[in-house]
C-alpha atoms as a PDB file:
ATOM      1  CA  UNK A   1     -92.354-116.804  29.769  1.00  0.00           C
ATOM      2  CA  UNK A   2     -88.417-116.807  29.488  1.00  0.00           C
ATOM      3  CA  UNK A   3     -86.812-113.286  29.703  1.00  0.00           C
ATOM      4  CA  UNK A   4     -87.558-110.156  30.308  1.00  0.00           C
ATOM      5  CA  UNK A   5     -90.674-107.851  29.236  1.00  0.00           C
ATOM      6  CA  UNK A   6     -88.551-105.909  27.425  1.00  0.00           C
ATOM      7  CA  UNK A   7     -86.995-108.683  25.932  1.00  0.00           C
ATOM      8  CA  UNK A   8     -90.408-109.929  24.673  1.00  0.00           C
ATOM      9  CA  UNK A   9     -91.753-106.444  23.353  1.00  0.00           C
ATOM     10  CA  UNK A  10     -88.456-106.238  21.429  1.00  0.00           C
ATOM     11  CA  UNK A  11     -88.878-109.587  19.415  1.00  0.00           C
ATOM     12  CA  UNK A  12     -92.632-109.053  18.964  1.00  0.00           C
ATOM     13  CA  UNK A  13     -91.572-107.269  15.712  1.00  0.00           C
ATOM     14  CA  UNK A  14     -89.494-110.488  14.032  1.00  0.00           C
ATOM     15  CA  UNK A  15     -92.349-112.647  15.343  1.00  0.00           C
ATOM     16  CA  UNK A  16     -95.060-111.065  13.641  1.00  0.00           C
ATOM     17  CA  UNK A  17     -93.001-111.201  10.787  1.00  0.00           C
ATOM     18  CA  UNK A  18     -92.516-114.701  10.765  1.00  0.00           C
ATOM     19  CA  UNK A  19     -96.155-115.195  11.452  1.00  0.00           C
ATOM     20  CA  UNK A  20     -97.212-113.370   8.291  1.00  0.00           C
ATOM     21  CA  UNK A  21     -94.766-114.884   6.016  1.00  0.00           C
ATOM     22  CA  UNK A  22     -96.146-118.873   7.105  1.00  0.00           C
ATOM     23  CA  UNK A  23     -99.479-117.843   7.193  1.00  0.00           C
ATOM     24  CA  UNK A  24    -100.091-115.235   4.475  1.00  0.00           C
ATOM     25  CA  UNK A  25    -103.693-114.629   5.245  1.00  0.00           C
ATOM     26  CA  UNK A  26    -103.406-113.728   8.653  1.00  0.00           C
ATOM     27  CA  UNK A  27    -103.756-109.569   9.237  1.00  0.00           C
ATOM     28  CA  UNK A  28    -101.251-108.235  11.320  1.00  0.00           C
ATOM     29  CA  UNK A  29    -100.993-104.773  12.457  1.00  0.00           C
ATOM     30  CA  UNK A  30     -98.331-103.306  14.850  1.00  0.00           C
ATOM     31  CA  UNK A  31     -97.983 -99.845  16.140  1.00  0.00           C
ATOM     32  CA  UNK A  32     -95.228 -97.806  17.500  1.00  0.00           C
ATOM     33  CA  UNK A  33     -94.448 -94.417  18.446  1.00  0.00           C
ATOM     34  CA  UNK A  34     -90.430 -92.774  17.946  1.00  0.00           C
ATOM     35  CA  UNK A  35     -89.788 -90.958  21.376  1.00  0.00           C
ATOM     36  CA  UNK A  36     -86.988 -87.798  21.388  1.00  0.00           C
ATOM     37  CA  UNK A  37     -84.390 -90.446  22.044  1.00  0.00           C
ATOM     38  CA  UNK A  38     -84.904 -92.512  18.999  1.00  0.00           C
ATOM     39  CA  UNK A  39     -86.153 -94.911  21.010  1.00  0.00           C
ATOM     40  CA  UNK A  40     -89.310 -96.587  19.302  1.00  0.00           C
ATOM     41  CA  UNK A  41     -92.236 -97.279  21.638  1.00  0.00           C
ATOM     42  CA  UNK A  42     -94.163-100.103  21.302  1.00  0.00           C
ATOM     43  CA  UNK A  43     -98.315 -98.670  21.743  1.00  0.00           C
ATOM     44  CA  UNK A  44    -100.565-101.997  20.415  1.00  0.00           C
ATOM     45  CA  UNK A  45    -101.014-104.437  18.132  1.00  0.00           C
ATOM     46  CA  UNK A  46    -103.668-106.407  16.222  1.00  0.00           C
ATOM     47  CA  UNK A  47    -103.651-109.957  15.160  1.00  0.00           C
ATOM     48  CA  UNK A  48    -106.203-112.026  13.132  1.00  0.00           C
ATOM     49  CA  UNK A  49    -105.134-115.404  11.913  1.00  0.00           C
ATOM     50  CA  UNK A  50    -106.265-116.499   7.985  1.00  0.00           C
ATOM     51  CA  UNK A  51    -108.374-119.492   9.494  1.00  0.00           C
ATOM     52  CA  UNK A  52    -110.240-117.123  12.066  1.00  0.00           C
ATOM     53  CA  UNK A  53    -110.691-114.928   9.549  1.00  0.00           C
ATOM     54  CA  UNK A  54    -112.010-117.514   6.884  1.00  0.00           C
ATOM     55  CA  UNK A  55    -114.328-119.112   9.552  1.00  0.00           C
ATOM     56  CA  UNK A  56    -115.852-116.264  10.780  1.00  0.00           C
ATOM     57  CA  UNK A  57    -118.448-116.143   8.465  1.00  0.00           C
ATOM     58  CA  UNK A  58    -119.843-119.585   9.610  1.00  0.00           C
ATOM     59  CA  UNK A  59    -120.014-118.540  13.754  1.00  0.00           C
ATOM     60  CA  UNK A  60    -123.354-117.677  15.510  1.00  0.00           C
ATOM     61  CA  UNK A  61    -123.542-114.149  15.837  1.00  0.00           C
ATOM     62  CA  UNK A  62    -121.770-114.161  19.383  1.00  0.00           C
ATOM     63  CA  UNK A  63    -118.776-112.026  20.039  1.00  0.00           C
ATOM     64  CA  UNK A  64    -117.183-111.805  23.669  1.00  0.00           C
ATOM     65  CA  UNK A  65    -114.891-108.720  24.804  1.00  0.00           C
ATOM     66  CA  UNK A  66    -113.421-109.199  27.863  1.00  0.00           C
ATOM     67  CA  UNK A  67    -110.087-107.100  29.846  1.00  0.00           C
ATOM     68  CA  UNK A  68    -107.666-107.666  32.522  1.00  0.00           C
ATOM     69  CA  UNK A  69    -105.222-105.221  34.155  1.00  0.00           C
ATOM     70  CA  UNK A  70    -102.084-106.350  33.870  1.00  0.00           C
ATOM     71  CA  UNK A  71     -99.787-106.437  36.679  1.00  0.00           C
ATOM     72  CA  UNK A  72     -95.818-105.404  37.075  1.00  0.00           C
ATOM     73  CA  UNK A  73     -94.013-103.040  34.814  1.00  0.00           C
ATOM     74  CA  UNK A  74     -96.197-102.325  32.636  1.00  0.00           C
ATOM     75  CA  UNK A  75     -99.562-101.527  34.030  1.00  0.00           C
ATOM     76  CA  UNK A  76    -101.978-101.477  30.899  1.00  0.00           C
ATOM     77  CA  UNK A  77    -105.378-103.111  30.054  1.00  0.00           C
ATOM     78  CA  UNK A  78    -105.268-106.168  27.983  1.00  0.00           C
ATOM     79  CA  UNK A  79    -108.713-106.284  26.028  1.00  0.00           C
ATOM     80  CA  UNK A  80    -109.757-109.630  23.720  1.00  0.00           C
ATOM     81  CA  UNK A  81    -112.714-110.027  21.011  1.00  0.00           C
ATOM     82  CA  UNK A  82    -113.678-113.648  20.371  1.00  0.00           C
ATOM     83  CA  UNK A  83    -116.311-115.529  18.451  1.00  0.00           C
END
């Protein structure tokens, strides 16, 4: 909200962190790519929280994917599962 999108992509890092470490059960996954200028590239991410994961098992068997292009700098597809 505050910042840049560069800004936020380079703090995503320490915030997964943080996320992990109060809420050990929650599966984090973060990828990156090293470009010629040692520059590190962020690609996508994946992010399940303990208590989703832990009430899964007592949804209906419903999942919903849904997309939106996003807009601006980065023009990319942002794509969401949900129970």
């Amino acid at each position: 909200m505050f910042g840049t999108d560069d800004d936020s992509y380079k703090s995503l890092a320490a915030y997964l962190y943080v996320l992990k470490v109060s809420n050990p059960s929650t599966l984090i996954d973060i990828k990156t790519e090293t470009e010629e200028n040692g520059f590190r590239r962020f690609l996508y991410m994946f992010l399940a929280f303990g208590a989703s994961i832990d009430g899964f098992r007592y949804l209906r068997r419903v999942i919903v994917v849904d997309g939106t292009h996003l807009t601006g700098k980065y023009k990319e597809v942002l794509l969401t599962a949900s129970g």
